[in-house]
C-alpha atoms as a PDB file:
ATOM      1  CA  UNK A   1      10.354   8.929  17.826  1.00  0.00           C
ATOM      2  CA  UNK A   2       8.728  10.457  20.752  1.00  0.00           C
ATOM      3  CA  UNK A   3      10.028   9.986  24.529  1.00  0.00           C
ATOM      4  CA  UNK A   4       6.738   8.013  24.919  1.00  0.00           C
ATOM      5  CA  UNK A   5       7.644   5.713  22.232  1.00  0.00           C
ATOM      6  CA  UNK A   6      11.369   5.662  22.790  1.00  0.00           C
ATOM      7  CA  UNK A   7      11.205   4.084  26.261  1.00  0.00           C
ATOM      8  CA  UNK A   8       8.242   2.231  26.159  1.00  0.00           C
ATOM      9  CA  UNK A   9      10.228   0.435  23.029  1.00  0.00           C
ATOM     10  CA  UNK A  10      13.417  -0.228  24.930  1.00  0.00           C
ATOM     11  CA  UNK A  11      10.831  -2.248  27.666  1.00  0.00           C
ATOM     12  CA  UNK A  12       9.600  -4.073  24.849  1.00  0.00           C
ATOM     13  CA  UNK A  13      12.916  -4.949  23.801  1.00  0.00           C
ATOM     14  CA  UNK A  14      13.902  -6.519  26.982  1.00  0.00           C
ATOM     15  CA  UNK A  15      10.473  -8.274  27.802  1.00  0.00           C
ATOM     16  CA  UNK A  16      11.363  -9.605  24.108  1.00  0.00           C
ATOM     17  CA  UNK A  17      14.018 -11.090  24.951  1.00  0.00           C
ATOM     18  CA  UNK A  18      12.207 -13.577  27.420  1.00  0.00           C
ATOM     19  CA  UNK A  19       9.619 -14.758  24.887  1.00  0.00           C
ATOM     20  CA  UNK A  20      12.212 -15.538  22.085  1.00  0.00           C
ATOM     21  CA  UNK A  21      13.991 -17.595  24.457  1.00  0.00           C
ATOM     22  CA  UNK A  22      11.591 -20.486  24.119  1.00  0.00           C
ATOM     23  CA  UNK A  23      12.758 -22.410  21.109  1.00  0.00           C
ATOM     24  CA  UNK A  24       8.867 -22.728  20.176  1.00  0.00           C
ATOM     25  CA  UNK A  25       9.019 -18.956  19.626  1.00  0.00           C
ATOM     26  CA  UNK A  26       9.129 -18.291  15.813  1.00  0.00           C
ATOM     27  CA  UNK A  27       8.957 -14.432  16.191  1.00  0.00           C
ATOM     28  CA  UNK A  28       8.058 -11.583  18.415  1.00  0.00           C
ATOM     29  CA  UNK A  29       6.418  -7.946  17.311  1.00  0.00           C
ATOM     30  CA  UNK A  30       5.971  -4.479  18.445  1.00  0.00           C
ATOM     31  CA  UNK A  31       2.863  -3.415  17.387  1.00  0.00           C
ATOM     32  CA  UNK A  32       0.124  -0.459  17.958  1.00  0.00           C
ATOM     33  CA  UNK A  33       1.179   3.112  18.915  1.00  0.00           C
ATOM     34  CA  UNK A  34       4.657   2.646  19.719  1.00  0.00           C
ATOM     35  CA  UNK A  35       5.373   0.870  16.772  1.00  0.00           C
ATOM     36  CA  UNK A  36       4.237   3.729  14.810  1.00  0.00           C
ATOM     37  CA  UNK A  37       5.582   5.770  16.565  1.00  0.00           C
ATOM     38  CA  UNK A  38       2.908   8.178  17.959  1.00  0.00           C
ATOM     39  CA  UNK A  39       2.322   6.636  21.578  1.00  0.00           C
ATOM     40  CA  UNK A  40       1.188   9.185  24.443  1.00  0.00           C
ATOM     41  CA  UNK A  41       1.311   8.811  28.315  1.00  0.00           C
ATOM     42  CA  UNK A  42      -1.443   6.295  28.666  1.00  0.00           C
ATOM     43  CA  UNK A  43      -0.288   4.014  25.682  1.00  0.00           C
ATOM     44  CA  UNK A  44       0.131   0.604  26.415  1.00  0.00           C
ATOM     45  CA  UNK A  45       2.578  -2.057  24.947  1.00  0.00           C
ATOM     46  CA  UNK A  46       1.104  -4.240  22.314  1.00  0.00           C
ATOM     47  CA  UNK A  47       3.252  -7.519  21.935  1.00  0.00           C
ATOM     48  CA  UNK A  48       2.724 -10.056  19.310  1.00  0.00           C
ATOM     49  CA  UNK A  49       3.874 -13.649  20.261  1.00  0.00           C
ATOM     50  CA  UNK A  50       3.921 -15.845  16.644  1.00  0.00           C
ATOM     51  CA  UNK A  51       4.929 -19.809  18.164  1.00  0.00           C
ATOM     52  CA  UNK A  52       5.428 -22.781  16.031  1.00  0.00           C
ATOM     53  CA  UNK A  53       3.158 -24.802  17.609  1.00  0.00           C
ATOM     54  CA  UNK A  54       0.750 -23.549  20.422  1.00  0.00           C
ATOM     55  CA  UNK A  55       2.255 -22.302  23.994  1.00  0.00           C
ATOM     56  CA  UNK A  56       1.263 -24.572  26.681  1.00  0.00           C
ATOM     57  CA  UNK A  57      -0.364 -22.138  29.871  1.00  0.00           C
ATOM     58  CA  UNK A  58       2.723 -22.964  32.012  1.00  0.00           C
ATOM     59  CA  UNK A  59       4.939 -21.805  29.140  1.00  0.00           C
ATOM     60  CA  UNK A  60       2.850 -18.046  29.197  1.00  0.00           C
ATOM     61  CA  UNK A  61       2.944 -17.716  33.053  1.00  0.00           C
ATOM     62  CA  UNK A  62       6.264 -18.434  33.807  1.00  0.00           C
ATOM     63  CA  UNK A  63       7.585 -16.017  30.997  1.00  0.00           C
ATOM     64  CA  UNK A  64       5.211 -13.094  32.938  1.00  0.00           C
ATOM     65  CA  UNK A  65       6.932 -14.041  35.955  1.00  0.00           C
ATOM     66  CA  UNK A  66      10.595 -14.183  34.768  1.00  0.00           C
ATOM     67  CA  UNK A  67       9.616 -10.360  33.414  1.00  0.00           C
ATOM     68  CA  UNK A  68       8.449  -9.635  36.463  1.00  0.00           C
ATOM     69  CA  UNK A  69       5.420  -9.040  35.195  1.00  0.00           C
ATOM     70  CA  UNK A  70       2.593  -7.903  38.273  1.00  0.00           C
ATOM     71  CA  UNK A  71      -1.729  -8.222  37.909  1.00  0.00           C
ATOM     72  CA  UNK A  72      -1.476 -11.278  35.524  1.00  0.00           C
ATOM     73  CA  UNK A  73      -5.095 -11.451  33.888  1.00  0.00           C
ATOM     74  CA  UNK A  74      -5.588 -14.577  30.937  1.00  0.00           C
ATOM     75  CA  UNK A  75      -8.084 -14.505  28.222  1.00  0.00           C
ATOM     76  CA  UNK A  76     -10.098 -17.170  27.046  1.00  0.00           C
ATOM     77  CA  UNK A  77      -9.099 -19.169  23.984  1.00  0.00           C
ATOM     78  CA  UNK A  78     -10.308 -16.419  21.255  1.00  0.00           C
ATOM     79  CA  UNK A  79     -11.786 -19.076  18.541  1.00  0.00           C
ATOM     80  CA  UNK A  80     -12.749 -16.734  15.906  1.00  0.00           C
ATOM     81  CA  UNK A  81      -9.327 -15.078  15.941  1.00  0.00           C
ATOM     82  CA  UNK A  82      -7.288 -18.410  17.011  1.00  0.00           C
ATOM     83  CA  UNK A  83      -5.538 -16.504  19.430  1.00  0.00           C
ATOM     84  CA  UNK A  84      -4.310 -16.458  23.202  1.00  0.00           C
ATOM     85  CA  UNK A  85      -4.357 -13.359  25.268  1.00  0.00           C
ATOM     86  CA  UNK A  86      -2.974 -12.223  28.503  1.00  0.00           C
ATOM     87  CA  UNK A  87      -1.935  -8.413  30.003  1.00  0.00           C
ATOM     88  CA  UNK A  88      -0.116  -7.459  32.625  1.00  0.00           C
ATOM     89  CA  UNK A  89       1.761  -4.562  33.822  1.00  0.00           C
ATOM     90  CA  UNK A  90       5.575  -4.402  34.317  1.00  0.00           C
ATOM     91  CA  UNK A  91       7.337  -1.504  35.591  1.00  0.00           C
ATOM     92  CA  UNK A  92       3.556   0.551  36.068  1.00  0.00           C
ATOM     93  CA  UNK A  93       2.984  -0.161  32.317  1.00  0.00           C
ATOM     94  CA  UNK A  94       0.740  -2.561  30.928  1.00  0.00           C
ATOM     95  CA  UNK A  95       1.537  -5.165  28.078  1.00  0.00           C
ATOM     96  CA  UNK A  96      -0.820  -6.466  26.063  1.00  0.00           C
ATOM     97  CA  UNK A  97       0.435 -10.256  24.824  1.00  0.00           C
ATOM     98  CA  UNK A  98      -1.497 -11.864  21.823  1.00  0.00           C
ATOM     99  CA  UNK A  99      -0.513 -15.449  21.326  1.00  0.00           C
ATOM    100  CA  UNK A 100      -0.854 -17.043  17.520  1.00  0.00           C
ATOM    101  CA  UNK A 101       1.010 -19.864  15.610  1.00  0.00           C
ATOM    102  CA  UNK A 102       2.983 -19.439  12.349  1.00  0.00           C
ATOM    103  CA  UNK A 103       0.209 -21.513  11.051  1.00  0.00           C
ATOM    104  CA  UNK A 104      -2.559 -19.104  11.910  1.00  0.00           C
ATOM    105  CA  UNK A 105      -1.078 -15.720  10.701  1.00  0.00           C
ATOM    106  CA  UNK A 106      -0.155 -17.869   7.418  1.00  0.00           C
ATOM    107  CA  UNK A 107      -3.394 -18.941   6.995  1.00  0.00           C
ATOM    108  CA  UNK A 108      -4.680 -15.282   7.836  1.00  0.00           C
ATOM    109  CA  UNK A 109      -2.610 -14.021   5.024  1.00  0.00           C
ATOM    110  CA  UNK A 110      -3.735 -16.894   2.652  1.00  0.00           C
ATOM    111  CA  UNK A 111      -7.382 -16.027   3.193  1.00  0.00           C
ATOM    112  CA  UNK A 112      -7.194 -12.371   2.877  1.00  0.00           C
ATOM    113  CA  UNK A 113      -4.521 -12.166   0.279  1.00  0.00           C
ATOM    114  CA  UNK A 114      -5.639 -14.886  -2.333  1.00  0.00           C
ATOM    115  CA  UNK A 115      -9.280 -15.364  -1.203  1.00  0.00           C
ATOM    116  CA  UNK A 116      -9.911 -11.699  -0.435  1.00  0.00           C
ATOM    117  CA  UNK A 117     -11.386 -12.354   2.801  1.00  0.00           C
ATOM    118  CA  UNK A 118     -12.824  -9.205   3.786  1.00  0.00           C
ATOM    119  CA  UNK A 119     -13.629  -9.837   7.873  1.00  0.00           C
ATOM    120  CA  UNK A 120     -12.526  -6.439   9.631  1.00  0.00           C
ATOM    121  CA  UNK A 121     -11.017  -8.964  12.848  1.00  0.00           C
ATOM    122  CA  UNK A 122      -8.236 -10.324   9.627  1.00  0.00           C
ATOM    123  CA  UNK A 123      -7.805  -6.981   8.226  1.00  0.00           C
ATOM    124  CA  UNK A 124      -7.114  -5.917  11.755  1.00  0.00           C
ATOM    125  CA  UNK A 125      -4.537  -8.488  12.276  1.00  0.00           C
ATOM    126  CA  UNK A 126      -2.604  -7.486   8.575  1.00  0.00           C
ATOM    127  CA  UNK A 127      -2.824  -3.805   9.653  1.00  0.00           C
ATOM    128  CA  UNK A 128      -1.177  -4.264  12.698  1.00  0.00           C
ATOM    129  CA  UNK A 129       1.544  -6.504  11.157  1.00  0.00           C
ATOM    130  CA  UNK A 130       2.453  -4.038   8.313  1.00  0.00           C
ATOM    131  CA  UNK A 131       2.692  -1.220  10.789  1.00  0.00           C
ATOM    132  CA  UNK A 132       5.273  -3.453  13.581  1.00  0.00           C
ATOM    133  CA  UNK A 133       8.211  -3.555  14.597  1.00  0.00           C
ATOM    134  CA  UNK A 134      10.013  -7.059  14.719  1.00  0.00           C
ATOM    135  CA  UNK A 135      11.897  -7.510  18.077  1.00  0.00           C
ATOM    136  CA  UNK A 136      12.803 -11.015  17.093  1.00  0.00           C
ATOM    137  CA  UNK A 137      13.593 -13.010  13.862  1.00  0.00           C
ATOM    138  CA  UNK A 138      13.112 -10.000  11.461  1.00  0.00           C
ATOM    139  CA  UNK A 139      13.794 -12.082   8.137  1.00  0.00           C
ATOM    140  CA  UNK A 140      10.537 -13.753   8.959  1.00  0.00           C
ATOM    141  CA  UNK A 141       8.347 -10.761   9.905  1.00  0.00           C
ATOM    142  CA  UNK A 142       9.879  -8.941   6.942  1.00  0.00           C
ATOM    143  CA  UNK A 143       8.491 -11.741   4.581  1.00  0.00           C
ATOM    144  CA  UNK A 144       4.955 -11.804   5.893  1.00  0.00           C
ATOM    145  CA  UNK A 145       5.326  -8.298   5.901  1.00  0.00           C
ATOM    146  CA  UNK A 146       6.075  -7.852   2.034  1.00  0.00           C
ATOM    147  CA  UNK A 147       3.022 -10.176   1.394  1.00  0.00           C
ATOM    148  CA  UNK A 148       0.270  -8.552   3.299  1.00  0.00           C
ATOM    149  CA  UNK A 149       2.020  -4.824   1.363  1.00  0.00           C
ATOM    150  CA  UNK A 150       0.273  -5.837  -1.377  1.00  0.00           C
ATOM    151  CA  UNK A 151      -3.274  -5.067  -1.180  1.00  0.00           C
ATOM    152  CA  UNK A 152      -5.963  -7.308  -3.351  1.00  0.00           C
ATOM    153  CA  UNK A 153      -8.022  -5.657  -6.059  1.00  0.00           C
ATOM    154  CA  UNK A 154     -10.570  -8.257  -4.924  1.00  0.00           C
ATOM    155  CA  UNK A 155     -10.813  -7.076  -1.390  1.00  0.00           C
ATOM    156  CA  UNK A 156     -10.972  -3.091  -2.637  1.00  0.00           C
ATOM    157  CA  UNK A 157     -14.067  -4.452  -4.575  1.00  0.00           C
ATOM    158  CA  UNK A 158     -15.884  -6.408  -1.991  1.00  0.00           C
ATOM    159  CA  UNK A 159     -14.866  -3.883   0.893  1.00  0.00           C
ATOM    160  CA  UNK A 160     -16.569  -0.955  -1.195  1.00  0.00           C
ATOM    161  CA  UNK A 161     -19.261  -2.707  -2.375  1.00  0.00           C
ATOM    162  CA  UNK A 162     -20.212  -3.677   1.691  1.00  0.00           C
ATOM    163  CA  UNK A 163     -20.073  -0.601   3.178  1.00  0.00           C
ATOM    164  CA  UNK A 164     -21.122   1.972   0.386  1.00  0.00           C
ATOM    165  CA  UNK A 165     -24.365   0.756   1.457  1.00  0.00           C
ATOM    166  CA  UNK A 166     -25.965   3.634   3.314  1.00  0.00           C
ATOM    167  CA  UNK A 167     -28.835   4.330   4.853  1.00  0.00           C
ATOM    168  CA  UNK A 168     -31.325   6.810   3.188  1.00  0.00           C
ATOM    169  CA  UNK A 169     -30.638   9.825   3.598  1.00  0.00           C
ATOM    170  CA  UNK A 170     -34.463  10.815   4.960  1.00  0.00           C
ATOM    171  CA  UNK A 171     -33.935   8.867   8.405  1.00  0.00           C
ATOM    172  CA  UNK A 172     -31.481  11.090   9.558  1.00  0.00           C
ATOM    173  CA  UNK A 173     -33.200  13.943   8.434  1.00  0.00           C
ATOM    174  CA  UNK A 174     -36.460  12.731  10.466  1.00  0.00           C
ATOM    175  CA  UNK A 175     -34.125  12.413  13.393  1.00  0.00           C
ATOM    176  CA  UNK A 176     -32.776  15.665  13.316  1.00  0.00           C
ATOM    177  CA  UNK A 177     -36.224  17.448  12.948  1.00  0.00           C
ATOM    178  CA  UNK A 178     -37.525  15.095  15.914  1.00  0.00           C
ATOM    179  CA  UNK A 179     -34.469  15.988  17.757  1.00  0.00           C
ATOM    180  CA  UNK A 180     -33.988  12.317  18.576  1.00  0.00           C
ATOM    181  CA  UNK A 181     -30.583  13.392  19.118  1.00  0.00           C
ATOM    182  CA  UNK A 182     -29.630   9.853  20.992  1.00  0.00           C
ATOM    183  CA  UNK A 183     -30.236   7.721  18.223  1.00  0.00           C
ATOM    184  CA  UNK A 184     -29.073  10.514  15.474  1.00  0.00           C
ATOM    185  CA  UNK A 185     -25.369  10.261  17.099  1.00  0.00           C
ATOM    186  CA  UNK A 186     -25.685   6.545  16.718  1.00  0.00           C
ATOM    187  CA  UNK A 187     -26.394   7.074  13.160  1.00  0.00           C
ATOM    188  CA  UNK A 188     -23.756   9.849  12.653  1.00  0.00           C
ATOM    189  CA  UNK A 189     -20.968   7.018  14.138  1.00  0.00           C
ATOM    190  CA  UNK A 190     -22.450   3.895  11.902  1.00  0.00           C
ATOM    191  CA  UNK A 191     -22.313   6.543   8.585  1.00  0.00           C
ATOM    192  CA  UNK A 192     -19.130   8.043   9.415  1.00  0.00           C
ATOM    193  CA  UNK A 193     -17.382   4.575   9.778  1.00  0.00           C
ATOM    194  CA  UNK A 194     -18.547   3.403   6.713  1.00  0.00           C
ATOM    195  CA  UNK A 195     -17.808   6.482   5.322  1.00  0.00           C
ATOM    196  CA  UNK A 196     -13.894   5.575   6.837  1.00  0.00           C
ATOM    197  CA  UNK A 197     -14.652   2.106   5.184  1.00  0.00           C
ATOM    198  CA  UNK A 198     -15.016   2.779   1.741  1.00  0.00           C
ATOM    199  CA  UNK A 199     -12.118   5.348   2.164  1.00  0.00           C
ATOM    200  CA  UNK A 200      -9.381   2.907   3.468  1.00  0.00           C
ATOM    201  CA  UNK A 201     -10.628   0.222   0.585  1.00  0.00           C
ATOM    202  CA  UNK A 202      -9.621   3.039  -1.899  1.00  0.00           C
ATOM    203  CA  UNK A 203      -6.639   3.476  -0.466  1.00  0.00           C
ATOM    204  CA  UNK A 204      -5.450   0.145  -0.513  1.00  0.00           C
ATOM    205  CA  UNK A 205      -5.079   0.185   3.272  1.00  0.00           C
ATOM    206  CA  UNK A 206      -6.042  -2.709   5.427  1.00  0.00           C
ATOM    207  CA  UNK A 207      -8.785  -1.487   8.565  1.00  0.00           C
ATOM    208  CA  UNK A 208      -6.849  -0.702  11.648  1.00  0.00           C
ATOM    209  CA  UNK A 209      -9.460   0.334  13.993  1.00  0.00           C
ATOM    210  CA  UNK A 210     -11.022   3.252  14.625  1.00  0.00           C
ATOM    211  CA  UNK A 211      -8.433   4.480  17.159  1.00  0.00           C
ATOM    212  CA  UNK A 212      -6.198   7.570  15.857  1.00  0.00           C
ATOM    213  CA  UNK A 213      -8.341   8.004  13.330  1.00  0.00           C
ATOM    214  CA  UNK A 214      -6.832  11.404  12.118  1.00  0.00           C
ATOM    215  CA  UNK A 215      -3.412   9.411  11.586  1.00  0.00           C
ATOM    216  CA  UNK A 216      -5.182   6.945   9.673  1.00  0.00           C
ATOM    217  CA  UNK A 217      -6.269   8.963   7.452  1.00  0.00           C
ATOM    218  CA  UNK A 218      -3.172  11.511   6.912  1.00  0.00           C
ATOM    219  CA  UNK A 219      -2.109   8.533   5.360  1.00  0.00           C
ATOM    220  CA  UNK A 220      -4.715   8.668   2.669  1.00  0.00           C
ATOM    221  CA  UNK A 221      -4.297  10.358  -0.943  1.00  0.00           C
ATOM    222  CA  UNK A 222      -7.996   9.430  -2.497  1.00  0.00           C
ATOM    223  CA  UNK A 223      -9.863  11.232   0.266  1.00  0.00           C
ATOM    224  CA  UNK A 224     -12.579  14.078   0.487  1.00  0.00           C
ATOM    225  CA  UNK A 225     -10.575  17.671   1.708  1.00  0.00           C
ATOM    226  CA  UNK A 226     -10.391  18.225   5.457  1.00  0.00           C
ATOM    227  CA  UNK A 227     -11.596  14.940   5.837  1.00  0.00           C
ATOM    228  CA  UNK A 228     -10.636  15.112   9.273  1.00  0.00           C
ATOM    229  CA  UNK A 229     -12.176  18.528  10.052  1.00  0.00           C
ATOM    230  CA  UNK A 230     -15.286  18.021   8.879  1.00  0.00           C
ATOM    231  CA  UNK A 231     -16.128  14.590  10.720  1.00  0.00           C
ATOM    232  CA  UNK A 232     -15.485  16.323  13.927  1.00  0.00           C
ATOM    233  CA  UNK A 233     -17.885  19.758  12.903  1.00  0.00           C
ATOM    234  CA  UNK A 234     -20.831  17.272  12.315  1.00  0.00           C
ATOM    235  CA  UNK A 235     -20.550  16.291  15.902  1.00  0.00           C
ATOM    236  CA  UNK A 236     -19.594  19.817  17.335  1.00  0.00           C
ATOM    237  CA  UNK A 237     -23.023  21.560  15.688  1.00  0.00           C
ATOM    238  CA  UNK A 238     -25.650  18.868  16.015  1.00  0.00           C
ATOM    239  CA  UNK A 239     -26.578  20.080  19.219  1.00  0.00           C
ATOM    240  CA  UNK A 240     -26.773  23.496  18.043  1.00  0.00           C
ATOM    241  CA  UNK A 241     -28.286  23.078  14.446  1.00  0.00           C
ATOM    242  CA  UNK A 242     -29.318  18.912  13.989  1.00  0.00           C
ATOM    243  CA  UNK A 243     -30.383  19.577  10.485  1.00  0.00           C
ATOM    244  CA  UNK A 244     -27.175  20.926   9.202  1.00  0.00           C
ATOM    245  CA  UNK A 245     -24.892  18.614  10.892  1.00  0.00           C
ATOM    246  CA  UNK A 246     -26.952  16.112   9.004  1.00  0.00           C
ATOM    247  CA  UNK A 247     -26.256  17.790   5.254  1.00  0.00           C
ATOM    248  CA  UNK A 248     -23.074  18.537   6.042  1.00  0.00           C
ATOM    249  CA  UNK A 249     -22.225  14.392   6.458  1.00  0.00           C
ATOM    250  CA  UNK A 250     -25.084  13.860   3.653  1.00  0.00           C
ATOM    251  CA  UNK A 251     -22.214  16.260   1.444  1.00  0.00           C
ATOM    252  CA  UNK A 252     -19.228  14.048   2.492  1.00  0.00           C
ATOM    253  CA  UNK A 253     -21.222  10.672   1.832  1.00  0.00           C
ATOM    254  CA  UNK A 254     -22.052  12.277  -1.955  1.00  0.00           C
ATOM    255  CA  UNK A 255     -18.438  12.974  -2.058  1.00  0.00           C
ATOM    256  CA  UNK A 256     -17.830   9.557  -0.985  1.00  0.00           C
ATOM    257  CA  UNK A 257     -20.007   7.527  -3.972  1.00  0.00           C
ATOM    258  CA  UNK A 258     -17.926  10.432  -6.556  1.00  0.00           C
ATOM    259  CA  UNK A 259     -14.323   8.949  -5.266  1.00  0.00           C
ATOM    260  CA  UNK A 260     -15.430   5.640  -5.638  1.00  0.00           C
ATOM    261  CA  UNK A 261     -16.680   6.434  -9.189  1.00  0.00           C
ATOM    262  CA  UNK A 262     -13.889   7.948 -10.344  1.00  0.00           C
ATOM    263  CA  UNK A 263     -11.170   5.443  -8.549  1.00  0.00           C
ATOM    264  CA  UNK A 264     -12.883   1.950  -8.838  1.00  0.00           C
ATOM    265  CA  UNK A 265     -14.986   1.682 -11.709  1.00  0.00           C
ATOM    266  CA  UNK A 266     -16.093  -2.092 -10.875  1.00  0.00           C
ATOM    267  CA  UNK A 267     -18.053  -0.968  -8.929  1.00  0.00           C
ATOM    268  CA  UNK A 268     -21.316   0.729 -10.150  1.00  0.00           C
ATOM    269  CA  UNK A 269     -22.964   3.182  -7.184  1.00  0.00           C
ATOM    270  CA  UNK A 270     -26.666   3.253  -9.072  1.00  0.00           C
ATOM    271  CA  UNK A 271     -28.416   1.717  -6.355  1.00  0.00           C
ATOM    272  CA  UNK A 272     -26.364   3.026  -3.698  1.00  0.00           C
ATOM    273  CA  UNK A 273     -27.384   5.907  -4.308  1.00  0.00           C
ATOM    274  CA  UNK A 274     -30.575   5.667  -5.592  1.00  0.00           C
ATOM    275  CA  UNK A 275     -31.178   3.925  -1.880  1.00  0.00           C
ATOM    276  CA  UNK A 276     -29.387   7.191   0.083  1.00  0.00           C
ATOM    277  CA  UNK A 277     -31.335   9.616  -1.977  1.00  0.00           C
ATOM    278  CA  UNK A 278     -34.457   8.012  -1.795  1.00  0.00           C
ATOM    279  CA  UNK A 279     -37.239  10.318  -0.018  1.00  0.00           C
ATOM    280  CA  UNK A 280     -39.787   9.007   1.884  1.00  0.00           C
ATOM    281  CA  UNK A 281     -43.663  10.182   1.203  1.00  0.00           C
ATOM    282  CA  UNK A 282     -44.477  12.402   4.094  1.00  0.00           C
ATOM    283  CA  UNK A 283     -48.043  12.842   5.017  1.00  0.00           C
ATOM    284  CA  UNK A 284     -49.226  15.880   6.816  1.00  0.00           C
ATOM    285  CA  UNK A 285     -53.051  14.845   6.500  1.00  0.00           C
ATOM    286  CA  UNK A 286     -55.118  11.448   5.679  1.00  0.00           C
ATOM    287  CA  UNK A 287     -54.874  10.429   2.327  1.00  0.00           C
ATOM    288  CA  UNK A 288     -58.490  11.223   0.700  1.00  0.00           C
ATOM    289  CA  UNK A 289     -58.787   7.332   0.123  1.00  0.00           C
ATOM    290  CA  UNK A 290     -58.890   6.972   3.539  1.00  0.00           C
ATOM    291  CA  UNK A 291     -61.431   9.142   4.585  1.00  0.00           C
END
């Protein structure tokens, strides 16, 4: 573990240790970069806060103040994710608290695991918990834990079929030639995520974020080579050369539809691809009917 990570987990530890003394606390995580393992200077500390029945606000602000905690700032009630939120900083670094019941990351698992829910905000939350550190009751965290390990079939399916969608390949190609390079970024970022997408569904890993990408996808043995690499040259020549930054992600997103294919054979990449390969009629005079 890196010096980063090593002391930033210790402070966890002890701002643990306040949390888990309320009986309503069922468990308490380490999660994000120091979990893992990787954090640098300006990581934060990502605390997960798991309470058998909802914390009251009282119950929140009086554990920041028995940590000592300084710049209190609360969150709205997060409805889509049935989650509270607060951060504050303690000893110059800041802590990022998500609040959720038992019941919630149950049903979270529930959804995603038997209904293959496939909502990026859910995959989020099993990423995160596969990937932390318990800080308090382990046995429980170790049990949600070994069912979110097992990935759906299901959700490989439905995640692959979503996002090996893409665009056709001509609009890109007008941008470049325009060089419209604004809005060809844009389109670079939307094709490269889904391009991350379809990857991480064949991988059987649950979406993390886009955040340390490149240790997202060391992790990854059905992947085009020098993944990596090559998502960063698109952006590094498109000011230089548009056109070729746009074949060169045009040959990873080819690559793309041929790992599905071979990994994942329920789903069939016909019209996928007929729709990225499609070519557009291009017109450099009036069409005689018109004149």
């Amino acid at each position: 573990m890196k010096e980063a990570s090593t002391w930033r987990y210790a402070l966890a530890q002890k701002i643990a240790w306040h949390y888990h003394a309320n009986p309503k606390v069922a468990a308490v995580l380490l999660e994000g970069s120091v979990a893992r393992q990787y954090a640098d200077y300006s990581s934060d500390l990502d605390l997960g806060i798991f309470w058998a029945e909802p914390p009251t606000a009282k119950e929140r602000r009086d554990i920041v103040k028995h940590v000592e905690g300084q710049g209190l700032q609360r969150f709205p009630y997060n409805r889509e994710e049935a989650r509270w939120s607060e951060e504050f900083e303690v000893a110059g670094v800041t802590i990022d608290v998500r609040h959720t019941t038992v019941k919630t990351i149950e049903g979270i698992l529930a959804d995603v695991l038997e209904h293959a829910e496939s909502s990026l905000p859910r995959q989020q939350r099993l990423a995160a918990l596969l990937s932390a550190r318990p800080l308090a009751n382990p046995e429980l965290v170790t049990q949600w834990q070994q069912q979110a390990a097992g990935y759906p079939h299901d959700l490989r399916v439905r995640m692959v079929r979503a996002y090996v969608r893409f665009r056709p390949a001509w609009e890109q190609e007008k941008l470049a030639k325009r060089n419209d390079v604004l809005v060809l970024y844009d389109s670079f970022c939307t094709t490269q995520k889904h391009i991350l997408l379809v990857l991480m569904a064949l991988n059987g890993m649950y979406f993390p974020g886009f955040q340390w990408i490149d240790r997202t996808i060391e992790q990854m043995q059905v992947v085009p080579p020098d993944l990596s690499s090559r998502l960063k040259q698109i952006f590094a020549i498109v000011a230089i050369d548009p056109l070729a930054a746009v074949y060169q992600l045009h040959e990873l997103v080819e690559e793309t539809f041929a790992l599905v294919e071979s990994h994942l054979i329920d789903v069939d990449t016909r019209q996928a691809r007929e729709r990225f390969q499609l070519r557009r009629e291009i017109w450099e005079h009036a069409p005689d009917d018109l004149l």
